[in-house]
C-alpha atoms as a PDB file:
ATOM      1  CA  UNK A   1       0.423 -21.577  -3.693  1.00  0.00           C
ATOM      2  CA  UNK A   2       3.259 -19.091  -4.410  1.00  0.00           C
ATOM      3  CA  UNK A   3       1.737 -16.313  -2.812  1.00  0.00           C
ATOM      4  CA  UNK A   4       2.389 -18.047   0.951  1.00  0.00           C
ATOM      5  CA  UNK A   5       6.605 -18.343   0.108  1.00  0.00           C
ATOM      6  CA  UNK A   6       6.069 -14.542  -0.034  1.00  0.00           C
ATOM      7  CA  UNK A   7       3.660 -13.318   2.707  1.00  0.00           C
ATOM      8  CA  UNK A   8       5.856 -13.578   5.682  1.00  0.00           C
ATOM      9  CA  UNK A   9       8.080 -10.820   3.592  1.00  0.00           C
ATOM     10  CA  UNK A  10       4.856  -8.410   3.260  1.00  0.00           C
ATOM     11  CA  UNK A  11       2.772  -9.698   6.161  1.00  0.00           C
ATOM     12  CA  UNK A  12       2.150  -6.302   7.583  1.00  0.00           C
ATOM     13  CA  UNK A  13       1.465  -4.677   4.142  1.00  0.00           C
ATOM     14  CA  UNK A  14      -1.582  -2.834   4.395  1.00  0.00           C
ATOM     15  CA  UNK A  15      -2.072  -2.064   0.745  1.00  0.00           C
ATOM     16  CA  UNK A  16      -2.284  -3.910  -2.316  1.00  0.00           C
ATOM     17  CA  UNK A  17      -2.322  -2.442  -5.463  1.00  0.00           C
ATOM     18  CA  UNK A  18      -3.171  -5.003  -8.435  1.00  0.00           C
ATOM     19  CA  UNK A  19      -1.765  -3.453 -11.515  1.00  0.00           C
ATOM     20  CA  UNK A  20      -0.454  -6.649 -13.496  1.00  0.00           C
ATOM     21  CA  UNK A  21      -1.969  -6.081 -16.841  1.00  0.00           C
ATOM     22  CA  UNK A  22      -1.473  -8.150 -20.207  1.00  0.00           C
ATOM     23  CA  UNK A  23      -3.081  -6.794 -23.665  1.00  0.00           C
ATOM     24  CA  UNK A  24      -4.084  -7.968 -26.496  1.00  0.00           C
ATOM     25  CA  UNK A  25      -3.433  -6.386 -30.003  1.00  0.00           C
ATOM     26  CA  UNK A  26      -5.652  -9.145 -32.398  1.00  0.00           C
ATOM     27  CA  UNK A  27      -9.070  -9.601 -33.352  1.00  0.00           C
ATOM     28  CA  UNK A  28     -10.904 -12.215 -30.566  1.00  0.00           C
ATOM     29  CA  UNK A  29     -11.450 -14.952 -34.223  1.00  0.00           C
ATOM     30  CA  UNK A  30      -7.722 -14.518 -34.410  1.00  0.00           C
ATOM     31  CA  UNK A  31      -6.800 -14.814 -30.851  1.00  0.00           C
ATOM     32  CA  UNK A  32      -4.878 -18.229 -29.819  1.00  0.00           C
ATOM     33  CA  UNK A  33      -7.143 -19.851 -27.343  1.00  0.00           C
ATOM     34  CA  UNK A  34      -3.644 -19.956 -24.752  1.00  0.00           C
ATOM     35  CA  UNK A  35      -3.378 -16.018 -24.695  1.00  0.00           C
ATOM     36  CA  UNK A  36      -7.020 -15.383 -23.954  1.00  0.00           C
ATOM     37  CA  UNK A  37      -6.417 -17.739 -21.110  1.00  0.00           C
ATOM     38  CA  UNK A  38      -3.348 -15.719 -19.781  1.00  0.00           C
ATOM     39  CA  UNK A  39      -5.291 -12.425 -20.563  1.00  0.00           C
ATOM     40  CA  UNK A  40      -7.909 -13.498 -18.091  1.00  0.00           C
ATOM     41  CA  UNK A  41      -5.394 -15.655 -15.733  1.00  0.00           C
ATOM     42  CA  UNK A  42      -2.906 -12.208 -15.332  1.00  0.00           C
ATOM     43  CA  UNK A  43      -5.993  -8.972 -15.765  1.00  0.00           C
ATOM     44  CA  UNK A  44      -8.849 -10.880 -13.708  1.00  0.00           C
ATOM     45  CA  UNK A  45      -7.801 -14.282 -11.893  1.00  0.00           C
ATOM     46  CA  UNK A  46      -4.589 -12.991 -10.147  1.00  0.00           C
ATOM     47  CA  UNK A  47      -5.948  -9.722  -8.790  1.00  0.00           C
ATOM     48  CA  UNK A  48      -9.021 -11.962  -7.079  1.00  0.00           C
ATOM     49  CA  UNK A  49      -6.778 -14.427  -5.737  1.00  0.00           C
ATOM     50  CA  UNK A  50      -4.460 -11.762  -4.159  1.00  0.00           C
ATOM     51  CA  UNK A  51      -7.239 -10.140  -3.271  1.00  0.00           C
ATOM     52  CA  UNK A  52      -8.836 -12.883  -1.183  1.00  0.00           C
ATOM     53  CA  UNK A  53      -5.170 -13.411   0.238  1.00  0.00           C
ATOM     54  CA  UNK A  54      -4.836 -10.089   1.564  1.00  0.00           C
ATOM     55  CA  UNK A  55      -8.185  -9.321   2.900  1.00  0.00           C
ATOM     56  CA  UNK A  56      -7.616 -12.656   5.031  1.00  0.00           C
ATOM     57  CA  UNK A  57      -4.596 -11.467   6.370  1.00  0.00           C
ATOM     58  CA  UNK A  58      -6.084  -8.157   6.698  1.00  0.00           C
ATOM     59  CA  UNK A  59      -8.734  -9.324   8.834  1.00  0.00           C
ATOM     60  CA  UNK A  60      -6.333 -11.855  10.700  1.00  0.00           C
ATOM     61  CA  UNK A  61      -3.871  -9.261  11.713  1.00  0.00           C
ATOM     62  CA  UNK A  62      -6.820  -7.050  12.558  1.00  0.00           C
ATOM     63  CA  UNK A  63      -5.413  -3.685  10.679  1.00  0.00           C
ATOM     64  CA  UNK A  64      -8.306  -1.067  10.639  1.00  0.00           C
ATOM     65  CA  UNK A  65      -8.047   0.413   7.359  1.00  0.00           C
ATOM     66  CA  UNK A  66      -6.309  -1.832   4.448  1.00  0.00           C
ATOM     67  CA  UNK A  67      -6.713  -0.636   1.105  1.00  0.00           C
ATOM     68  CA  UNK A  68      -7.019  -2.600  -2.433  1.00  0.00           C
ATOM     69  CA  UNK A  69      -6.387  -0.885  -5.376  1.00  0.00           C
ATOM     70  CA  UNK A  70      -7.149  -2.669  -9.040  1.00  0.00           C
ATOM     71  CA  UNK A  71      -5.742  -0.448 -11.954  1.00  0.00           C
ATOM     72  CA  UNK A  72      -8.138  -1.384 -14.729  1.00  0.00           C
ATOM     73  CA  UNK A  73      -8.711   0.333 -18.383  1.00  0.00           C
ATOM     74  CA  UNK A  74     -10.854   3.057 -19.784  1.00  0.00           C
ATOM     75  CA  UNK A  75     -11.059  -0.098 -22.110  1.00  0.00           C
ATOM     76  CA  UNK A  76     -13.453  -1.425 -19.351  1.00  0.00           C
ATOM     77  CA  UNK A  77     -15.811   1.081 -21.033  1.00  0.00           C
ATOM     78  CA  UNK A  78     -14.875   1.617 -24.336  1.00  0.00           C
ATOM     79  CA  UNK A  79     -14.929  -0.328 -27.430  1.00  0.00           C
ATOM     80  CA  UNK A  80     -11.431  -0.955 -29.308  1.00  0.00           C
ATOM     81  CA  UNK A  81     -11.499  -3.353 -31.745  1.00  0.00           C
ATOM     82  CA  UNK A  82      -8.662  -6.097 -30.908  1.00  0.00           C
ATOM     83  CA  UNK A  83      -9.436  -5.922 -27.448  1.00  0.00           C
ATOM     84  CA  UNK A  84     -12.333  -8.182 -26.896  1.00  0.00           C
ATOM     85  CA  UNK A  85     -10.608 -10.413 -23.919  1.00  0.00           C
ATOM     86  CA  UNK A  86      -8.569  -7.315 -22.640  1.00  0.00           C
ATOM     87  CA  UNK A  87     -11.336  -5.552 -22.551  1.00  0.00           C
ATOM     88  CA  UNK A  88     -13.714  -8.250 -21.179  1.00  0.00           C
ATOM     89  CA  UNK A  89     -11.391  -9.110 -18.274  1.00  0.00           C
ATOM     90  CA  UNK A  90     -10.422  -5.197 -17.474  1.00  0.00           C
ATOM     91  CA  UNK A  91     -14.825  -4.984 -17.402  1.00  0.00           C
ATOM     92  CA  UNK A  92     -14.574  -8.214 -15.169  1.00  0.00           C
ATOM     93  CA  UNK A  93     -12.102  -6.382 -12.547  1.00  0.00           C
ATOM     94  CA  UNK A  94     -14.107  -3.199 -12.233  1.00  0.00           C
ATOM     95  CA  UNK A  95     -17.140  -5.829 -11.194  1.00  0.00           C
ATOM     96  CA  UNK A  96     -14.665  -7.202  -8.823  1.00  0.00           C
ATOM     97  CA  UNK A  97     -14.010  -4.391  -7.297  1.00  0.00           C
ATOM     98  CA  UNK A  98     -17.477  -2.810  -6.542  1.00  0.00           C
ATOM     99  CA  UNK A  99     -18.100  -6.343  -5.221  1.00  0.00           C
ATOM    100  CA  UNK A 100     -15.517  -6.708  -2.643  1.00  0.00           C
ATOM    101  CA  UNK A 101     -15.991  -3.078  -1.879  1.00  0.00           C
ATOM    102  CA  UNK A 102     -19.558  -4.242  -0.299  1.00  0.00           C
ATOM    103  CA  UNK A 103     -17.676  -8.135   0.920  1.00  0.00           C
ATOM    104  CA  UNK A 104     -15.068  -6.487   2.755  1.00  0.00           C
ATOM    105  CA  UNK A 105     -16.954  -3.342   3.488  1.00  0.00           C
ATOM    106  CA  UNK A 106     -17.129  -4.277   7.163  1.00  0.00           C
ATOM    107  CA  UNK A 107     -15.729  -7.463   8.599  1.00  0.00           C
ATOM    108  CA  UNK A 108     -15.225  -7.919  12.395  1.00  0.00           C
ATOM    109  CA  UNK A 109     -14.992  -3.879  12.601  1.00  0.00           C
ATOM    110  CA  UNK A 110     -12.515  -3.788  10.225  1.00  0.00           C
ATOM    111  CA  UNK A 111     -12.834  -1.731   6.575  1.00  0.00           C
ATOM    112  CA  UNK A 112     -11.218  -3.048   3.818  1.00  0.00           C
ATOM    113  CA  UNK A 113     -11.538  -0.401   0.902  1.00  0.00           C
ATOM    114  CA  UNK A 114     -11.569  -1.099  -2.077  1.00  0.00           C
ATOM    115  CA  UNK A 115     -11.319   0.765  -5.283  1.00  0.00           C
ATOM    116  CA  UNK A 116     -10.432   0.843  -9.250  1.00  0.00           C
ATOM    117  CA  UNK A 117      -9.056   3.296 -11.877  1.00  0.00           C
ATOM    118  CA  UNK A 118      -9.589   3.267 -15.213  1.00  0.00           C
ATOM    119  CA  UNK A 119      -6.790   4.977 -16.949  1.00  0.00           C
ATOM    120  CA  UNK A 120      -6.570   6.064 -20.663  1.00  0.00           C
ATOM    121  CA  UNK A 121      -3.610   5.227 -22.710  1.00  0.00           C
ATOM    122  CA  UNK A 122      -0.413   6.214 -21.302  1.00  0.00           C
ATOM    123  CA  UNK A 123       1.761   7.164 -24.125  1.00  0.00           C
ATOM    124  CA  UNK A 124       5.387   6.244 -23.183  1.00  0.00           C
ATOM    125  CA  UNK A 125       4.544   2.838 -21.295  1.00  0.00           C
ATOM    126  CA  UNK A 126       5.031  -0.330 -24.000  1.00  0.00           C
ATOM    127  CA  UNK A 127       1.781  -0.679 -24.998  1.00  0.00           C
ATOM    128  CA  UNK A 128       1.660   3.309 -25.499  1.00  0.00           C
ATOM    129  CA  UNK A 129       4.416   2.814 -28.142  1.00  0.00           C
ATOM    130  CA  UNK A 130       2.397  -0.060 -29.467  1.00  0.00           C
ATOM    131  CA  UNK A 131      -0.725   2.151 -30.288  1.00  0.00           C
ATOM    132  CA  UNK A 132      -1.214   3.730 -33.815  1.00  0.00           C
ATOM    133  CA  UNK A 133      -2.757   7.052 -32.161  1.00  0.00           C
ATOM    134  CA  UNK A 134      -4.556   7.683 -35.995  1.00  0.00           C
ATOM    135  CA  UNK A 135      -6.567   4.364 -34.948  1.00  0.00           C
ATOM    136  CA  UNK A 136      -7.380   5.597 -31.765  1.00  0.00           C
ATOM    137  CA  UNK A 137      -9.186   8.760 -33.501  1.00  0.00           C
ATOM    138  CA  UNK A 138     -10.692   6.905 -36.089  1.00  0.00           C
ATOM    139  CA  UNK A 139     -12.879   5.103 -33.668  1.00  0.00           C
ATOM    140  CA  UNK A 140     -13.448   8.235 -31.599  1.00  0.00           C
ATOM    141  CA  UNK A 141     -10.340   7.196 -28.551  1.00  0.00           C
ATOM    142  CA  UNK A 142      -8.407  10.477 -29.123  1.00  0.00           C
ATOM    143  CA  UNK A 143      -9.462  11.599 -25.684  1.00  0.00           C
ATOM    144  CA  UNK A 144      -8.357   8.227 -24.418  1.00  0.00           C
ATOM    145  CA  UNK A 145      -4.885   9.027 -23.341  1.00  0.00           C
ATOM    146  CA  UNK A 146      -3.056  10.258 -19.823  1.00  0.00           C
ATOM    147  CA  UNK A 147      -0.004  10.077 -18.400  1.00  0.00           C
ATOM    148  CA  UNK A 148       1.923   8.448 -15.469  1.00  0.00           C
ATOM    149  CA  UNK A 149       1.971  11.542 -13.216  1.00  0.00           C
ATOM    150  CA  UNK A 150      -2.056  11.221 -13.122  1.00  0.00           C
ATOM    151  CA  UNK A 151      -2.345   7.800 -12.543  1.00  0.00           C
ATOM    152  CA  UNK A 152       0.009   8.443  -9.329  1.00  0.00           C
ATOM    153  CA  UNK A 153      -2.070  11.072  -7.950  1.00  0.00           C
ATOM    154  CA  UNK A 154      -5.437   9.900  -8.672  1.00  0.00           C
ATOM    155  CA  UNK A 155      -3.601   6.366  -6.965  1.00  0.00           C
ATOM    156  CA  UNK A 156      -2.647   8.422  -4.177  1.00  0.00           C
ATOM    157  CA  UNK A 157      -6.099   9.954  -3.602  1.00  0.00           C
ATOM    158  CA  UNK A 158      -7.622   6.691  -3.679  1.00  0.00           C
ATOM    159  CA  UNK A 159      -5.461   5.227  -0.907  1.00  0.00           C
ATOM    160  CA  UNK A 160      -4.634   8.133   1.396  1.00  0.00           C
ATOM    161  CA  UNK A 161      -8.383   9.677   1.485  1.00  0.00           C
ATOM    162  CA  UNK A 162      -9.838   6.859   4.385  1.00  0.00           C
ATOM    163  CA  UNK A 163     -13.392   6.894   3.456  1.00  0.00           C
ATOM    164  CA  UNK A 164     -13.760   5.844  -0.373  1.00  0.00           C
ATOM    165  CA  UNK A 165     -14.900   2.431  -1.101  1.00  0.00           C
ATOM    166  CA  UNK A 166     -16.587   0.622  -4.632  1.00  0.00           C
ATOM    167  CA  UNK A 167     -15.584   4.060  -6.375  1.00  0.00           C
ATOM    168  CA  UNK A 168     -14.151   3.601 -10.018  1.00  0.00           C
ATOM    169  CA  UNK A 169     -12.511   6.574 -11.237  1.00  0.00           C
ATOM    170  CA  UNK A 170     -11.676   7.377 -15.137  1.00  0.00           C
ATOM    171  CA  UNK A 171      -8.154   9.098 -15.365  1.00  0.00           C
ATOM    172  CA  UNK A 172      -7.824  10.672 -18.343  1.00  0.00           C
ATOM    173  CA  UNK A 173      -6.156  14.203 -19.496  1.00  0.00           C
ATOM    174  CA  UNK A 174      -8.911  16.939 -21.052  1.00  0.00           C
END
């Protein structure tokens, strides 16, 4: 597996922060069976294997408070049409995520936290140009949107508070 040629490099890392993401702009009959299959590999698959791989080295290398942090979708939660395996698999990594919070919860007196956000639309990322915003309203998204400075702080919470584990947190700008 690739991830081993890289782990002596980031052995003592003691946070990962899965935030690979790959979208989807076509309705799910439409959909070539080969990109639903990446969707899932990149937004669900990855993030559980590197998962697995830290928390192992976590636990080997004994480090008392390692931190995982998935970046999901507010499309976890809301319905966008286009977006059915985007969607599916951002759903599928917020699942992960309360689930390993409880796996890895306490291992050998270790913690391994782990958490999720669910940001809105970020407007000047690529898929934020991609959007047509009048879409977004039309099927009641307007609120849907945030920016990058949020997403760092609310990241930032996440990992620096020591305590929070299984917690899924929307970040979005009212």
């Amino acid at each position: 597996m690739r991830i081993a040629k890289v782990y002596p490099e980031y052995k003592n890392a003691n946070i990962l922060v899965n935030c690979a993401g790959m979208t989807q702009k076509s309705l799910l009959l439409n959909t070539r069976e080969q990109d639903i299959v990446n969707i899932y590999i990149l937004n669900l698959i990855a993030p559980a294997i590197l998962s697995r791989f830290f928390a192992r080295s976590m636990i080997r290398q004994k480090h008392k408070n390692a931190n995982i942090l998935n970046i999901s979708s507010m499309l976890a939660e809301r319905y966008l049409p286009g977006t059915t395996a985007y969607s599916s698999s951002k759903m599928g990594l917020v699942r992960l995520t309360t689930t390993m919070s409880k796996e890895f919860m306490r291992h050998d007196n270790q913690l391994i936290r782990v958490n999720a956000i669910l940001p809105g639309l970020i407007k000047d990322t690529d898929m934020g140009n991609a959007v047509n915003f009048t879409k977004m309203k039309e099927y009641g998204l307007g609120d849907m949107i945030t920016d990058k400075e949020s997403v760092a702080r609310v990241s930032a919470q996440l990992i620096l508070d020591g305590y929070s584990t299984g917690e899924v947190v929307s970040v979005l700008n009212k």
